[in-house]
Protein backbone atom coordinates (compact mmCIF):
# COMPACT_ATOMS: atom_id res chain seq x y z
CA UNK A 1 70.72 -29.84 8.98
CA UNK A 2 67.43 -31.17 10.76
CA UNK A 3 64.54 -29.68 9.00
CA UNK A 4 61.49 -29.42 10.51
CA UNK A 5 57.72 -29.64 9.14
CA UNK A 6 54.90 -27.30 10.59
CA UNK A 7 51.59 -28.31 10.00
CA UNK A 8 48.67 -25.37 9.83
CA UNK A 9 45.03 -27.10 10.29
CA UNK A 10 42.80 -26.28 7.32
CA UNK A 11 40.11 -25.42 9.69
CA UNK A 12 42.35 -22.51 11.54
CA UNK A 13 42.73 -21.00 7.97
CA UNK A 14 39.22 -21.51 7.40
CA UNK A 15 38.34 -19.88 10.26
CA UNK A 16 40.54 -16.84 10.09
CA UNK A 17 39.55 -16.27 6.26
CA UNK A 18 35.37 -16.59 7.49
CA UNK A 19 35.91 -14.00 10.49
CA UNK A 20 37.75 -11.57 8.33
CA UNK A 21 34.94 -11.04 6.27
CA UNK A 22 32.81 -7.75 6.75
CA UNK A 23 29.29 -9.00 8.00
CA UNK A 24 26.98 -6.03 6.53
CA UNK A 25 24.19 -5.37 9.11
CA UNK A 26 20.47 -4.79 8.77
CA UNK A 27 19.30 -0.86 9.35
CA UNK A 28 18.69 0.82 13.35
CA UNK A 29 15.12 -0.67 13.69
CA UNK A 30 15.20 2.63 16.14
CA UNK A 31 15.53 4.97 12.92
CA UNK A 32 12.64 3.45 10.88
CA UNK A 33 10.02 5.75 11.00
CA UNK A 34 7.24 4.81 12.73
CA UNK A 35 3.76 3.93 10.81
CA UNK A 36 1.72 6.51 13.43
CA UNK A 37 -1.36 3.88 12.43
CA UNK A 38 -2.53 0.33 12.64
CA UNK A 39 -4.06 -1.76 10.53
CA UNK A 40 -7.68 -3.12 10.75
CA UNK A 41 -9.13 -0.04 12.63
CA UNK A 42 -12.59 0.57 11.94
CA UNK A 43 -13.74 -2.28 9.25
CA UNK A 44 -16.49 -1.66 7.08
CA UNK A 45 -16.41 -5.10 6.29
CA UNK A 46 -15.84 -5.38 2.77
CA UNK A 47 -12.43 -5.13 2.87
CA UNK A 48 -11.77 -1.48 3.34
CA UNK A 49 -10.72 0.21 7.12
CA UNK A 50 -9.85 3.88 7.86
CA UNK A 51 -6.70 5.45 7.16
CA UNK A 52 -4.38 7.51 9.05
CA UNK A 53 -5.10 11.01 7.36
CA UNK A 54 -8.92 12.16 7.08
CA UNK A 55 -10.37 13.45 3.93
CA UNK A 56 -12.18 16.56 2.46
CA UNK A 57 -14.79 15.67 4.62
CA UNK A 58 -12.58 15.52 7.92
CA UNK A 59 -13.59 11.57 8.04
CA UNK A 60 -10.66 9.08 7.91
CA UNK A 61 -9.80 8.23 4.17
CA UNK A 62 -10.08 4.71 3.52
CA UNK A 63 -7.85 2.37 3.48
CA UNK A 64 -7.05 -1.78 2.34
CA UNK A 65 -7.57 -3.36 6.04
CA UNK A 66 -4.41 -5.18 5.39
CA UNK A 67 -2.22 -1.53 5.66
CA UNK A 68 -0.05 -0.79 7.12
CA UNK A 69 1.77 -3.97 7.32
CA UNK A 70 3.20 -5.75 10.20
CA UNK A 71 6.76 -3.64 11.06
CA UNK A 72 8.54 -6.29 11.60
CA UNK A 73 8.02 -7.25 7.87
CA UNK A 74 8.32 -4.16 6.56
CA UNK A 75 11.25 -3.49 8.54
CA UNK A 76 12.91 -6.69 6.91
CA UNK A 77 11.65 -5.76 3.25
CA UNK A 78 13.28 -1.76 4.26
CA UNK A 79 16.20 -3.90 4.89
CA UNK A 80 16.17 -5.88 1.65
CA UNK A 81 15.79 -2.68 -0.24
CA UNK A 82 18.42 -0.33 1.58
CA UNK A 83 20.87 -3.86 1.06
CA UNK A 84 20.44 -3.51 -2.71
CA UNK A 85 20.08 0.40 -3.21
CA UNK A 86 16.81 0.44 -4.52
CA UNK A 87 13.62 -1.01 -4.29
CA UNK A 88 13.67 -4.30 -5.35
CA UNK A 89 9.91 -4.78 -6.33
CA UNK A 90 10.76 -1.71 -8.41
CA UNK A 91 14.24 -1.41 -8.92
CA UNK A 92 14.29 1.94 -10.69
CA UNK A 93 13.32 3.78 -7.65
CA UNK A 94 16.84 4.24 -5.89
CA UNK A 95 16.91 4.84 -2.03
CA UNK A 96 19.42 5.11 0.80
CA UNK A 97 19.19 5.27 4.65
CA UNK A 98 21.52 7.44 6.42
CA UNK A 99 21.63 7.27 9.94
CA UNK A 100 22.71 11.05 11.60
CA UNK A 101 20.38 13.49 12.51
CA UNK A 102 20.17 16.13 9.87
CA UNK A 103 17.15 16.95 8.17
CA UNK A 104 18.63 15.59 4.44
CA UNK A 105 19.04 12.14 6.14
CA UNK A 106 15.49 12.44 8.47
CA UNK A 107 13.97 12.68 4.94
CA UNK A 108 16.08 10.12 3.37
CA UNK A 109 14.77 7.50 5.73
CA UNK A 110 11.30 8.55 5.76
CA UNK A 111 11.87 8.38 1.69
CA UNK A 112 12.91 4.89 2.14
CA UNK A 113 10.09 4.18 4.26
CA UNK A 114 7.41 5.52 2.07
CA UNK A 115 8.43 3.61 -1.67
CA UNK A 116 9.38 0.82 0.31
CA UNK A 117 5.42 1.06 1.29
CA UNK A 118 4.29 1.78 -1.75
CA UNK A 119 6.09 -1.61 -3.50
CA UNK A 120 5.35 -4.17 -1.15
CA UNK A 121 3.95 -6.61 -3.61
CA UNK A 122 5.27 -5.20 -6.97
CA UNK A 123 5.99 -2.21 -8.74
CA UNK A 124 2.74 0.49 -7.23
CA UNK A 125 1.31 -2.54 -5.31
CA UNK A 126 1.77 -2.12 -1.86
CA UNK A 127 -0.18 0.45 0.99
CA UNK A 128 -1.10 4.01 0.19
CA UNK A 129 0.79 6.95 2.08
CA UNK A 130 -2.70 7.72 4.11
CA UNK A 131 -2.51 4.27 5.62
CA UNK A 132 0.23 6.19 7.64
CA UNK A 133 1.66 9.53 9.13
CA UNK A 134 4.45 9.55 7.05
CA UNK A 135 3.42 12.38 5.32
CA UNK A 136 2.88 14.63 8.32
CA UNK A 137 6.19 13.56 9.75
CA UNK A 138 8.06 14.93 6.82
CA UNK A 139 5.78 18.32 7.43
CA UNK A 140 7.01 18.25 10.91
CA UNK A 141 11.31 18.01 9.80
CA UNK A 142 10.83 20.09 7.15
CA UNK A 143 8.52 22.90 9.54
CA UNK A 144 11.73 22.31 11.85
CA UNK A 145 13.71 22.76 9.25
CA UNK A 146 12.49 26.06 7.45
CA UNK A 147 12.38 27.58 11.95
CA UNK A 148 15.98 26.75 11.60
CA UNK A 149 15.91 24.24 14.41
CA UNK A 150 16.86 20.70 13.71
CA UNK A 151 14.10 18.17 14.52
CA UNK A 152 14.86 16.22 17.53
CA UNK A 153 16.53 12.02 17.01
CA UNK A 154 14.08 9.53 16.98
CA UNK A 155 13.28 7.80 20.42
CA UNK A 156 15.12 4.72 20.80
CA UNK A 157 11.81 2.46 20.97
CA UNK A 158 10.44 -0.33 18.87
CA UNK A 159 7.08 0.73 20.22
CA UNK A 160 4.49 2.23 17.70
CA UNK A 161 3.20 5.26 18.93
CA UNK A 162 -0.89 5.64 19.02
CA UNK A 163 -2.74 6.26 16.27
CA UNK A 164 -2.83 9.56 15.21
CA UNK A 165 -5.28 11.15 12.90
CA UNK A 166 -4.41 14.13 10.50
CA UNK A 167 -5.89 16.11 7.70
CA UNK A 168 -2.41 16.63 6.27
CA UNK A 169 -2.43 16.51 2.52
CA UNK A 170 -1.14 12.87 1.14
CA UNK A 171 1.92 14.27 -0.04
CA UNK A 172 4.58 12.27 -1.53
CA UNK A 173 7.35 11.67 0.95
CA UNK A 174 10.44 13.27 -1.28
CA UNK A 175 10.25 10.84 -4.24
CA UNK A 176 13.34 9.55 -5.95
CA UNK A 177 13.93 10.98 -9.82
CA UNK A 178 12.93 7.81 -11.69
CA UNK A 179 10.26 6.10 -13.71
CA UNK A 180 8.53 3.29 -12.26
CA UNK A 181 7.99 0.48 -13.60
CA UNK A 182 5.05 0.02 -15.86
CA UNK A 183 1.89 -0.98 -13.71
CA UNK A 184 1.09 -4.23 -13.81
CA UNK A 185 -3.14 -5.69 -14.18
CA UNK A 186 -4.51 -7.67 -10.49
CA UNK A 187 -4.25 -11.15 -11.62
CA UNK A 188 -7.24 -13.07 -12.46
CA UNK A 189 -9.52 -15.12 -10.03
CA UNK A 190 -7.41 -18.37 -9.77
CA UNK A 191 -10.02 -20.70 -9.53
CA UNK A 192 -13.54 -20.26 -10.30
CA UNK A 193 -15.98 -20.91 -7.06
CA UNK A 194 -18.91 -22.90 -6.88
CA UNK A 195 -21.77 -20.75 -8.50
CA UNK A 196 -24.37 -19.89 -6.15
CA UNK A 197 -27.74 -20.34 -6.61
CA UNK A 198 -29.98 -17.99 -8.59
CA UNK A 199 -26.78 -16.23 -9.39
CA UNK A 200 -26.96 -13.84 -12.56
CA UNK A 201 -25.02 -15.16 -15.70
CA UNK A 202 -21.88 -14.02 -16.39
CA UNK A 203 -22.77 -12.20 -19.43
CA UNK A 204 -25.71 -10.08 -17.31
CA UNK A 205 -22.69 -9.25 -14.57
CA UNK A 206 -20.55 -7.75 -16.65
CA UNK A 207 -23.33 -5.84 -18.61
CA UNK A 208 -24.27 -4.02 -15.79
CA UNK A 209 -21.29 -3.59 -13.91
CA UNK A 210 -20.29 -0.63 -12.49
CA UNK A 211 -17.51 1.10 -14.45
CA UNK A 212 -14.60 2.28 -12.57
CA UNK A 213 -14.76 5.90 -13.60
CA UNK A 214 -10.50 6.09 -13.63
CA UNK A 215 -7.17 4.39 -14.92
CA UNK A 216 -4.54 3.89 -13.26
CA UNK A 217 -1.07 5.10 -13.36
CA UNK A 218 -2.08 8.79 -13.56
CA UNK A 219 0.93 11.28 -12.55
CA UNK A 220 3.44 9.41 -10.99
CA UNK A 221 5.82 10.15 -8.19
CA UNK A 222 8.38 7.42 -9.30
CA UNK A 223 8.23 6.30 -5.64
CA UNK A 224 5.27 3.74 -6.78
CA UNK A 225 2.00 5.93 -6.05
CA UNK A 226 0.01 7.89 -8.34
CA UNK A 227 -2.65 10.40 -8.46
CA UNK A 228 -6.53 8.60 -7.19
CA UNK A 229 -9.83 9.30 -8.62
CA UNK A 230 -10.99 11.81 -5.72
CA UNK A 231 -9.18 14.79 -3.74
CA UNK A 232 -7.93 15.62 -0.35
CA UNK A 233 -8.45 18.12 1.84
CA UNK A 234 -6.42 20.00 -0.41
CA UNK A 235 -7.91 20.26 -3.26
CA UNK A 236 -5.47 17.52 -5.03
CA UNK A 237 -5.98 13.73 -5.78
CA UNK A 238 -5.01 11.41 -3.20
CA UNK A 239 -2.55 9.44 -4.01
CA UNK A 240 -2.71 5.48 -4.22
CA UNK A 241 -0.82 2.66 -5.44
CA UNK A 242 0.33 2.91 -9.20
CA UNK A 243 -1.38 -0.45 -10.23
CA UNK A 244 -5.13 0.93 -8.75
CA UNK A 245 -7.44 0.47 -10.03
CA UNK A 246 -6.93 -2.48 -12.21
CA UNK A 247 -8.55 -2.60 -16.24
CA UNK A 248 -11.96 -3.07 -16.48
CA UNK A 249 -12.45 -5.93 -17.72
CA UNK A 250 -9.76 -7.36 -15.25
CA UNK A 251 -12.23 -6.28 -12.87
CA UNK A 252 -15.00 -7.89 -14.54
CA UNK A 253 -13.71 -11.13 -14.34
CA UNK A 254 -13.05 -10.68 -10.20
CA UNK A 255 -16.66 -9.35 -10.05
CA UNK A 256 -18.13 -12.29 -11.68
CA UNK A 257 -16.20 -14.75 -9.39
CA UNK A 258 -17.82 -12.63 -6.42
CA UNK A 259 -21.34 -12.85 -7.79
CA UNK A 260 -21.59 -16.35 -8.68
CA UNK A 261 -20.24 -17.36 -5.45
CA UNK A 262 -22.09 -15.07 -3.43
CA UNK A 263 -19.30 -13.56 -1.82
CA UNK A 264 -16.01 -12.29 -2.02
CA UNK A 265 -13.71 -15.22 -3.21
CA UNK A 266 -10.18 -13.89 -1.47
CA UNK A 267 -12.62 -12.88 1.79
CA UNK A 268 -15.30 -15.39 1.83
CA UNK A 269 -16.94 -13.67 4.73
CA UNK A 270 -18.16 -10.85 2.85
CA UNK A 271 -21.04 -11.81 1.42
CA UNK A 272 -22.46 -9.99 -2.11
CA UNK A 273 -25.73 -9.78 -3.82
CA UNK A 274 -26.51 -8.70 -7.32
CA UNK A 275 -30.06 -8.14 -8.20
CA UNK A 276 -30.20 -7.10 -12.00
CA UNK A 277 -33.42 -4.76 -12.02
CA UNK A 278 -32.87 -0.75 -12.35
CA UNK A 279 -34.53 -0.04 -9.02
CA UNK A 280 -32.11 2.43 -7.01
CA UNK A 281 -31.88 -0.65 -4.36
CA UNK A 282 -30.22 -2.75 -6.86
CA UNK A 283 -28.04 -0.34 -8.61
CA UNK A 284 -26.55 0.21 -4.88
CA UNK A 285 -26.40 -2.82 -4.20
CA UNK A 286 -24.32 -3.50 -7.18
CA UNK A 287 -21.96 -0.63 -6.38
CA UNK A 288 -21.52 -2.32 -2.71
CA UNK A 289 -20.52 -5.22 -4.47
CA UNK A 290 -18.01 -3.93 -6.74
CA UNK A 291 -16.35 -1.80 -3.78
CA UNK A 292 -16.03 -5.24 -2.08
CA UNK A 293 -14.41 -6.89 -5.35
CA UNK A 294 -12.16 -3.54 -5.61
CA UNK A 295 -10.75 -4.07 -1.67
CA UNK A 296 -10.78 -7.93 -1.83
CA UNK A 297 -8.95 -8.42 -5.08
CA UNK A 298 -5.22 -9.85 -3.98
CA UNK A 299 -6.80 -11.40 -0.52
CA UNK A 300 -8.70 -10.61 2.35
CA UNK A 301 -8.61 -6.82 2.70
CA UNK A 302 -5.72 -6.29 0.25
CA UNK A 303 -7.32 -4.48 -2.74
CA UNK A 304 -7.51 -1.26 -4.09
CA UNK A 305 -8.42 1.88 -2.26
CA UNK A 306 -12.03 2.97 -2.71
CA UNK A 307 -10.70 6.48 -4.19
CA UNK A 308 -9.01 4.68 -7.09
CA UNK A 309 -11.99 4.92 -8.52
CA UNK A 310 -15.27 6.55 -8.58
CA UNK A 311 -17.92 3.82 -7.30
CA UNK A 312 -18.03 6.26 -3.84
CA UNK A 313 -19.23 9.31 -6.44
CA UNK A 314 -21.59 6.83 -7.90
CA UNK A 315 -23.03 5.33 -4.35
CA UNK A 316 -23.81 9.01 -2.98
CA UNK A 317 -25.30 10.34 -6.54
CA UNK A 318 -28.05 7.29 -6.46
CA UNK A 319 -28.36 7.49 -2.19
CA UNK A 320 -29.22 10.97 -3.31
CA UNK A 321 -32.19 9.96 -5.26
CA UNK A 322 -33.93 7.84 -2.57
């Protein structure tokens, strides 16, 4: 009997093993909601730019100019996060992204959206809810909702639709049942600037800077945002990242890079000045400097909200007296 070999090349087999692997893909880009806002509109120019929902005063809350982010980033961190089941800059908070049409899974995804907004760079470090519409998008489904009509699919476009002002209350977009992760202190300047000329001493700066006024990590949503130092339109506190407003004397140190180099040292074209008499000039202008180290902290722009603290209570109350 004639026997006969067959040879099988290790590459077919290779081949046919590789292909019959599931490939998992990345979310509809069509389903993620849409921000409703850009970024950068309106600068003040020390770091700060109007929001997407206006305040008690009907003027636009604002804002790190760096928020919202670009979409096609956040669409690939969304994707990073609905991959692993939660957020992974804060893993506690749990999310999924369904993709049909019903008013659970409309919310889902908008869920998604908003703590994967709220954790870009860490656990409650990442853009406030009123840097977008996402709040008055869940009013809308759930208005739809409670009519008994089911709010229409999401246009297939990758477009972002213009931006749209509201005085919706910052509402949380419905959070996931978990505690975040503690908040974590802005790091410290990472390398001391050259220190300007005539600058104050260090030890003057921190005397008479201006407090803060508010911690942070005040009643959290477990989605990574927390209650602010000021309220809304409705009578409640806006809500900003978990990790605003950083410690004091965290601060402090970020203040006295700013003064000695005579401007903001993650936004070096925002300049600062200090003057350390008691005139109500110089106690403003010491309040517009620590707004400027508040927004500027992580980079240019990407800070902490101006309502995570009370420096905007303290401007008005000495404008007041002139």
């Amino acid at each position: 009997m004639k026997f006969t070999t067959v040879f099988v090349p290790l590459a077919a087999v290779f081949v046919a093993s590789v292909t019959s692997i599931p490939v998992k893909r990345g979310v509809d880009p069509d389903l993620v909601p849409q921000f409703g806002h850009a970024a950068g509109v309106n600068p003040t120019g020390t770091g700060d730019c109007d929001g997407a929902v206006n305040g008690s005063d009907g003027k636009p809350i604002k804002v790190p100019c760096a928020c919202p982010p670009d979409r096609q980033t956040f669409i690939n961190d969304l994707n990073a996060n609905v991959a692993a089941g939660h957020v992974i800059n804060n893993p506690s908070v749990g999310i999924s992204f369904p993709e049909d049409n019903s008013i659970a899974s409309q919310n889902a995804r908008l869920n998604a959206a908003a703590v994967t907004l709220q954790n870009l760079n860490g656990p409650g470090k990442g853009c406030p809810i009123v840097s977008t519409t996402f709040s008055a998008q869940q009013d809308a489904i759930n208005a739809e909702a409670a009519s008994g009509k089911v709010a229409p699919a999401p246009a297939k476009s990758t477009a972002a639709p213009a931006p749209a002002k509201t005085t919706a209350a910052p509402a949380k977009a419905t959070p996931a049942k978990s505690t975040p992760a503690p908040a974590k202190a802005a790091p410290s300047p990472a390398k001391a600037a050259p220190v300007a000329a005539g600058a104050p001493s260090a030890a003057q700066i921190t005397q008479l800077a201006p407090q803060l006024g508010f911690t942070a990590g005040k009643n959290p949503t477990g989605t990574g945002d927390c209650d602010g130092a000021v309220n809304g339109a409705d009578g409640k506190p806006i809500k900003i990242p978990c990790a605003c407003p950083p410690t004091q004397a965290v601060f402090d140190q970020h203040l006295v890079g700013d003064v000695e180099a005579g401007h903001a040292v993650n936004n070096p074209s925002v300049k600062v000045s200090y003057p350390v008499d008691n005139s109500v000039q110089s106690q403003l202008a010491r309040i517009n400097t620590a707004l400027v180290t508040l927004q500027n902290l992580n980079g240019p722009g990407k800070g902490c909200p101006a309502v995570s603290s009370t420096l905007q209570a303290q401007q008005k109350a000495l404008q007041a007296k002139l």
